[in-house]
Every structure is written in structure tokens, then in C-alpha cells.
N, C-alpha and C. Protein backbone atom coordinates (compact mmCIF):
# COMPACT_ATOMS: atom_id res chain seq x y z
N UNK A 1 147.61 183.10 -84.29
CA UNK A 1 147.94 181.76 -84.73
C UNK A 1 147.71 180.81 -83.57
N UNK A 2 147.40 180.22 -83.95
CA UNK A 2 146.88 178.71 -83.23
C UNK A 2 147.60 177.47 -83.36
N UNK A 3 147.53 176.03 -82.49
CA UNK A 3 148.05 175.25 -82.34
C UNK A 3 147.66 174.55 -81.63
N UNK A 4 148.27 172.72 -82.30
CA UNK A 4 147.87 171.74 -81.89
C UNK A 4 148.99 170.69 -81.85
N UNK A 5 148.94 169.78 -81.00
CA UNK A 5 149.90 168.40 -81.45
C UNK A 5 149.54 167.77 -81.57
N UNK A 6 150.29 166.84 -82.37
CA UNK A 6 149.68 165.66 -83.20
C UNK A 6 148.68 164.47 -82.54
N UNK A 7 149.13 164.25 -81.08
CA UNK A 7 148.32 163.89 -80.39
C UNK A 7 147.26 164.18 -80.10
N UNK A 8 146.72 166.02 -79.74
CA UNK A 8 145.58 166.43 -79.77
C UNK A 8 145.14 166.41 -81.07
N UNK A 9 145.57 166.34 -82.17
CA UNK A 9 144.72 166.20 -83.40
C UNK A 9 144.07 164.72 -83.55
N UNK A 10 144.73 164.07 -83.32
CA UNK A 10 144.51 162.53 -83.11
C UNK A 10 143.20 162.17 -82.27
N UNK A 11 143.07 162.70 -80.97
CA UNK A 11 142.38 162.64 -80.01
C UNK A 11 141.39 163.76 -80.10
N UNK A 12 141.42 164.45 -80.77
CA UNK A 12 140.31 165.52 -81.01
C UNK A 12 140.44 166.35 -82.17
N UNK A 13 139.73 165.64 -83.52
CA UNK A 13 140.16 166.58 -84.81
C UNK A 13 139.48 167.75 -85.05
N UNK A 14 138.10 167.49 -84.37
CA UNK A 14 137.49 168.81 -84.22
C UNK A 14 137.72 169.80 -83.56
N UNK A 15 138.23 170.04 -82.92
CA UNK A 15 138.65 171.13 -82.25
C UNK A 15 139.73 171.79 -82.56
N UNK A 16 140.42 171.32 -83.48
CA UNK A 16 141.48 171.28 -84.60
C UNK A 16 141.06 172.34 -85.49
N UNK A 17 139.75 171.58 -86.30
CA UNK A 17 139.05 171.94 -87.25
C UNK A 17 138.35 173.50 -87.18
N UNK A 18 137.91 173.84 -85.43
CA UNK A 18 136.98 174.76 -85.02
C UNK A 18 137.90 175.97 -85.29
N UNK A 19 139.23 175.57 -84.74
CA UNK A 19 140.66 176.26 -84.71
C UNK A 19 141.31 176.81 -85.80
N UNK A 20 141.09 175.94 -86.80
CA UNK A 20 141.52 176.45 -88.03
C UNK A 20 139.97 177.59 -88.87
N UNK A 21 139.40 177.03 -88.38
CA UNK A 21 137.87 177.98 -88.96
C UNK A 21 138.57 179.26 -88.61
N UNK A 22 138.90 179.48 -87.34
CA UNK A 22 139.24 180.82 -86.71
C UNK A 22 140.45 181.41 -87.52
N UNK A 23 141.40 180.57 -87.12
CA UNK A 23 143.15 180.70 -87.21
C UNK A 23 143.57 180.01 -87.98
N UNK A 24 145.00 180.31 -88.74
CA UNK A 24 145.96 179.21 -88.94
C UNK A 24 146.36 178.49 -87.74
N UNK A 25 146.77 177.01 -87.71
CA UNK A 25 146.49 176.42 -86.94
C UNK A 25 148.25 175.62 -87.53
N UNK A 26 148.89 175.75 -86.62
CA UNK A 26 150.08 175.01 -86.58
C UNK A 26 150.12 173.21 -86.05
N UNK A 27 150.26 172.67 -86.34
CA UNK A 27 150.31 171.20 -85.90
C UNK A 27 151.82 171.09 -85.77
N UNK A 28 152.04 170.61 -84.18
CA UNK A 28 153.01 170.20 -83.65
C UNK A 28 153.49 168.57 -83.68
N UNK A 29 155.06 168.54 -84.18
CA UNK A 29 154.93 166.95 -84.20
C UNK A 29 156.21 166.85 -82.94
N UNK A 30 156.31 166.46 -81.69
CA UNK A 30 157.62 166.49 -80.73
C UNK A 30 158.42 168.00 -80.92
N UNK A 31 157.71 169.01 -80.51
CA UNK A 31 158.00 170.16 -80.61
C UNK A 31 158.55 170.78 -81.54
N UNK A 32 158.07 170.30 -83.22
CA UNK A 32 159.24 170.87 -84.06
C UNK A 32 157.45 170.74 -84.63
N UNK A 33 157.45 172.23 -85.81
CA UNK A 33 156.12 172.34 -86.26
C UNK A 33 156.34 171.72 -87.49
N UNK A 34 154.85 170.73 -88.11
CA UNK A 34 155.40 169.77 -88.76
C UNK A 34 153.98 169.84 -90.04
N UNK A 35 153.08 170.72 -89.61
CA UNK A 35 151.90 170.49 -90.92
C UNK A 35 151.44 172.26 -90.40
N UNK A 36 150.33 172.65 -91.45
CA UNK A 36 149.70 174.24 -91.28
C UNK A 36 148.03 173.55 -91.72
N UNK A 37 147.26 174.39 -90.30
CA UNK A 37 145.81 174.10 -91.30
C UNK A 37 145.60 175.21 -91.38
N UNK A 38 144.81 175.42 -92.23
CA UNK A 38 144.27 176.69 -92.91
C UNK A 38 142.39 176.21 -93.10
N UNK A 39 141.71 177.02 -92.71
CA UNK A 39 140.19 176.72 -92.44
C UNK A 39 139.90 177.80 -94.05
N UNK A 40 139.56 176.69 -94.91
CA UNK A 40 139.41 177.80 -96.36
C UNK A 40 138.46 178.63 -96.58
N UNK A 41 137.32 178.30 -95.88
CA UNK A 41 136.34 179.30 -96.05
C UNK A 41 136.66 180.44 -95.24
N UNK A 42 137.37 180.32 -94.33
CA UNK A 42 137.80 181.78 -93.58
C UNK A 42 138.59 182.21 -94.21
N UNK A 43 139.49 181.57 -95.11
CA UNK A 43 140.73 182.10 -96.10
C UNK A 43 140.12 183.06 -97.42
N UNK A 44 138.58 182.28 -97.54
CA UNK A 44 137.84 182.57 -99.00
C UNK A 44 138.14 181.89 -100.32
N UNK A 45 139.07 181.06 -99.63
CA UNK A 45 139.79 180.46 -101.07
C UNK A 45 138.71 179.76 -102.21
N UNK A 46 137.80 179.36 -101.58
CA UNK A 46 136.48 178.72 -102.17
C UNK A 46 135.62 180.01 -103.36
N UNK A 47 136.01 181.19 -102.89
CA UNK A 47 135.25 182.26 -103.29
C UNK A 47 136.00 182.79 -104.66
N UNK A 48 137.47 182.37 -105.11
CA UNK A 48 138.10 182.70 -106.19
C UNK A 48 137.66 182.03 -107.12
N UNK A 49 137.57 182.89 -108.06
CA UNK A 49 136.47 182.82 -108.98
C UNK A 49 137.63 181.23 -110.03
N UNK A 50 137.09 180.04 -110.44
CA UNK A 50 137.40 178.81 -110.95
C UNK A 50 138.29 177.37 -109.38
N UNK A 51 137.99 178.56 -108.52
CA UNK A 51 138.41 177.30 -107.50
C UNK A 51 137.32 176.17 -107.36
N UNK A 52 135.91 176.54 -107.25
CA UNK A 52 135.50 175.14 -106.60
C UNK A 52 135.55 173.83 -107.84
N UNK A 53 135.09 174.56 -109.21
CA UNK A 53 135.34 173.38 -110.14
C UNK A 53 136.67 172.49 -109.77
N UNK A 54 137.88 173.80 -109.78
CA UNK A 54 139.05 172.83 -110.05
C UNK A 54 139.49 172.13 -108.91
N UNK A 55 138.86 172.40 -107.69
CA UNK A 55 139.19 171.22 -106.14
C UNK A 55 138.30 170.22 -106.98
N UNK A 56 137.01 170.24 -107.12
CA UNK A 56 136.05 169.68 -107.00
C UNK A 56 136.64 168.53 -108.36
N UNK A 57 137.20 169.21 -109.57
CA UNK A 57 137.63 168.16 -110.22
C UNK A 57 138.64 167.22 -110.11
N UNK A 58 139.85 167.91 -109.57
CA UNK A 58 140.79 167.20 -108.77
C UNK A 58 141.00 165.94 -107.91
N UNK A 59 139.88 166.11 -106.89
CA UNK A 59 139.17 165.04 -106.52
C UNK A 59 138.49 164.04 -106.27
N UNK A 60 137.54 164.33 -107.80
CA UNK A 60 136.77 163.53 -107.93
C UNK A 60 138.04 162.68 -108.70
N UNK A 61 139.31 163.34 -109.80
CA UNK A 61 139.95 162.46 -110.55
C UNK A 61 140.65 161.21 -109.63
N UNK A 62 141.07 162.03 -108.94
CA UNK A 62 141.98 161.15 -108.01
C UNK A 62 141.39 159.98 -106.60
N UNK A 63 139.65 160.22 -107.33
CA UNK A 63 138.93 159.09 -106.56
C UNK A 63 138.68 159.70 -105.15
N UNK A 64 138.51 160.55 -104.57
CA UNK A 64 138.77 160.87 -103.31
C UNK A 64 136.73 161.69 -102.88
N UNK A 65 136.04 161.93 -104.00
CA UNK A 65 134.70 161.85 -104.08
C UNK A 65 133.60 161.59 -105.06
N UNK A 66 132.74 161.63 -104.85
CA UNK A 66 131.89 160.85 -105.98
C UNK A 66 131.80 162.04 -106.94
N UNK A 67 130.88 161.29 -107.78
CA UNK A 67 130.84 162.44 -108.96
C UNK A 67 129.56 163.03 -108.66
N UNK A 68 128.32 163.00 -107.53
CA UNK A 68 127.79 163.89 -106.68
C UNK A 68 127.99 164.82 -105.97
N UNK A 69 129.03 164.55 -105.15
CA UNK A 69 129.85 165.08 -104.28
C UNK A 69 130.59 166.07 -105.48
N UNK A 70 131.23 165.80 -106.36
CA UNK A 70 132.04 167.01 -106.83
C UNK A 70 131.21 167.58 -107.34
N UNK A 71 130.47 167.34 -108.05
CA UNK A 71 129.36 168.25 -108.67
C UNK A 71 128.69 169.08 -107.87
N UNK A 72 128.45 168.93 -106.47
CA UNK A 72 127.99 169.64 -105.77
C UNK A 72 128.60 170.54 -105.29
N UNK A 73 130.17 170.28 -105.34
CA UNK A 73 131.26 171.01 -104.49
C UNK A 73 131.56 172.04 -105.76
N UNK A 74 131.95 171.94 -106.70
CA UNK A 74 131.79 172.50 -107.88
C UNK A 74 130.84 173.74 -108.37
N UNK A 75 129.68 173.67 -107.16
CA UNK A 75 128.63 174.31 -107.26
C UNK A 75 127.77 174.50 -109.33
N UNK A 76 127.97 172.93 -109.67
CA UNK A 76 127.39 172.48 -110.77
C UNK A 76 126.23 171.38 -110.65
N UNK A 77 125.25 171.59 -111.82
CA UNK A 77 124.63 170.59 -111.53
C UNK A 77 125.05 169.36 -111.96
N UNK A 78 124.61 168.17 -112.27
CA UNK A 78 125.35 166.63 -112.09
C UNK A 78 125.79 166.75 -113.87
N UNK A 79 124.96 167.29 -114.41
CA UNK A 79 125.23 167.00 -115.70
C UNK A 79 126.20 167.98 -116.31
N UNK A 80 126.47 168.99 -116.33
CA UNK A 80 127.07 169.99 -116.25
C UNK A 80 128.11 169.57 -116.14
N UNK A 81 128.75 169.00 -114.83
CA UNK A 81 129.87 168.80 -114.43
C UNK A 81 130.29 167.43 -115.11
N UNK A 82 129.39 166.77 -115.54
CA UNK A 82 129.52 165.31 -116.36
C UNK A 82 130.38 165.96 -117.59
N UNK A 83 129.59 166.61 -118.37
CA UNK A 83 130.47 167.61 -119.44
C UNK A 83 131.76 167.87 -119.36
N UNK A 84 131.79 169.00 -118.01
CA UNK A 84 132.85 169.21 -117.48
C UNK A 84 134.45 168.41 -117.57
N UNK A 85 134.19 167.49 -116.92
CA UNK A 85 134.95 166.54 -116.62
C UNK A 85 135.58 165.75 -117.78
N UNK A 86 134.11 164.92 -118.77
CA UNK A 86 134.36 164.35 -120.00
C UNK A 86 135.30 165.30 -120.99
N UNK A 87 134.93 166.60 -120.97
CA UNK A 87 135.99 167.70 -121.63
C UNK A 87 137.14 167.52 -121.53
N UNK A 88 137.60 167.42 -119.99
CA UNK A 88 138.98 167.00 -119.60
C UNK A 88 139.51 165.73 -120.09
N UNK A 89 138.90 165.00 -120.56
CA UNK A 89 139.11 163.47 -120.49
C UNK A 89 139.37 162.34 -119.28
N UNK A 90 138.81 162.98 -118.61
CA UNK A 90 138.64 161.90 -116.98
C UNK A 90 136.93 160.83 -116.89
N UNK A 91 137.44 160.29 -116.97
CA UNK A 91 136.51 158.79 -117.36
C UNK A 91 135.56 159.22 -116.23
N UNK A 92 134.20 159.52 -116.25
CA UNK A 92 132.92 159.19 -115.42
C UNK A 92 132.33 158.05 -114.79
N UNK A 93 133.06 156.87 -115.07
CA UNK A 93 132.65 155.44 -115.22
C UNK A 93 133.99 154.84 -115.10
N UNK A 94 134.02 154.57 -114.18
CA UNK A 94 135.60 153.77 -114.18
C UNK A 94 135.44 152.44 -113.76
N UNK A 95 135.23 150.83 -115.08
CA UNK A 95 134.84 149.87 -115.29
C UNK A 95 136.55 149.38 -115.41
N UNK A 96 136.46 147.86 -114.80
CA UNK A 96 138.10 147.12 -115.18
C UNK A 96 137.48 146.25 -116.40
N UNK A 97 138.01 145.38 -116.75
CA UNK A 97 137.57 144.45 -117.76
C UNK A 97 136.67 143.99 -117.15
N UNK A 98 137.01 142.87 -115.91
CA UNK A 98 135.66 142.10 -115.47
C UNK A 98 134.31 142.72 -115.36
N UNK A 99 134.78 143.74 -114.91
CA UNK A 99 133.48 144.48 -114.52
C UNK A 99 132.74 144.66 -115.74
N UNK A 100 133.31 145.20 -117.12
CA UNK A 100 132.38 145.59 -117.55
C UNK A 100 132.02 144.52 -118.16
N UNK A 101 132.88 143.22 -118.52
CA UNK A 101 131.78 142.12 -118.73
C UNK A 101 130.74 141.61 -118.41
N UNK A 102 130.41 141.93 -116.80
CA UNK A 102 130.17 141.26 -116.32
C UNK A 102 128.61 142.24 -116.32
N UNK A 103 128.78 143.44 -117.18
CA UNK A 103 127.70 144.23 -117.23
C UNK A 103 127.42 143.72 -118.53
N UNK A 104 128.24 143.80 -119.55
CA UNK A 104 127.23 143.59 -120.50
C UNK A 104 126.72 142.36 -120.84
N UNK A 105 126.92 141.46 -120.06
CA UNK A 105 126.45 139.61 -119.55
C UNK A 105 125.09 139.68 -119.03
N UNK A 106 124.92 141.20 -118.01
CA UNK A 106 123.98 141.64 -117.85
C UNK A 106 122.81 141.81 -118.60
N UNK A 107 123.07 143.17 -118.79
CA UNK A 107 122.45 143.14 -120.26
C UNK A 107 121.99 142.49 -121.39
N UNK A 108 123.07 141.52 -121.82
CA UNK A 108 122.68 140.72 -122.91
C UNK A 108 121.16 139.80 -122.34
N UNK A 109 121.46 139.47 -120.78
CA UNK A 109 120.41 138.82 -119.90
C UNK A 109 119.32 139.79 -119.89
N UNK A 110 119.00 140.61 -119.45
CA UNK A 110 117.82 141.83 -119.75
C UNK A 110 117.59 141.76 -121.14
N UNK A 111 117.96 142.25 -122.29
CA UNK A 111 117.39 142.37 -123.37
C UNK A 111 116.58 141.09 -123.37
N UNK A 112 117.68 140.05 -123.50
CA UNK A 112 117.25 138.87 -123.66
C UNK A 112 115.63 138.36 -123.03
N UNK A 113 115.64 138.77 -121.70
CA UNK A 113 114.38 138.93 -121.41
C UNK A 113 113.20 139.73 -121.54
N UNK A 114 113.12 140.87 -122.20
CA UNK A 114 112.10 141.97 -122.54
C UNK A 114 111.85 141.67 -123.82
């Protein structure tokens, strides 16, 4: 087991990161241990069979990557995981009102011109 404080994580996350590849990696906050990293591909956790979809969907729900990025992480192709996702009912397209007016204002302008 390995270890860091919060300061050296701060000041150097990679080496953090290299640390946890290896080891569990304890993060110290004023000498009381206060977080655990765990390096997942050394764990394999990636390798259980429905994990990468369900990080990969997780994330993308909660905005935290694109819907490239999960699809890739997912080890799906873009459309696939479009499915995927729409199955769940997690919106692919996440428009507010303005926005999507302001698309189909668009549009109405394109047609309008072709």
C-alpha cells in the first residue's frame, strides 16, 4: 500500500496516479487517511463483464463525458450506444427551450432557403 497527502496530490497528481496503477494508494488529509485510489485497470474492474457500458453510461448521464467519449469507453460503436442509452431513457440531445428554438428558427431559415 501506498500513499500520498493531499498536498502531494495537489502538487503532483501524477505520481499519485502512477501509484495507484501499482498500489492502493491512501490519500492523507493532516495525518488522518481521508480518500483510497484504486488504479482500475490493475484492479480489472474494467474487465467485468457489463462494467464498461455501465461507467460509461453513468457518465455520460450525469454530463461528465460526451457521448463519444462514452461510446468509446463502453467499448461500443457511436450508434450502438445511441440505442443503448435511448433504451434507458437518457436524452442524447440535451436542448433547453431557447436552444431549441433557436434551432428550429434555424432551420425554418435553411429550408427556407433551398
Amino acid at each position: 500500500m501506498e500513499s500520498v497527502n493531499v498536498s502531494g496530490l495537489k502538487n503532483n497528481p501524477t505520481e499519485a496516479l502512477r501509484k495507484a496503477r501499482r498500489d492502493v494508494v491512501v490519500v492523507m488529509n493532516r495525518h488522518q487517511p481521508d480518500a483510497l485510489m484504486v488504479g482500475i485497470e490493475a484492479a480489472g474492474v474494467l474487465d467485468a463483464r457489463g462494467v464498461r457500458p455501465a461507467l460509461a453510461t453513468a457518465l455520460f448521464r450525469d454530463g461528465h463525458l460526451s457521448l463519444a467519449r462514452a461510446a468509446h469507453l463502453a467499448d461500443m460503436p457511436l450508434g450502438e450506444f445511441v440505442k443503448h442509452v435511448s433504451r434507458l431513457g437518457i436524452p442524447v440531445v440535451r436542448l433547453d427551450a431557447d436552444e431549441a428554438s433557436k434551432d428550429m428558427d434555424t432551420l425554418d431559415e435553411w429550408l427556407a432557403s433551398s
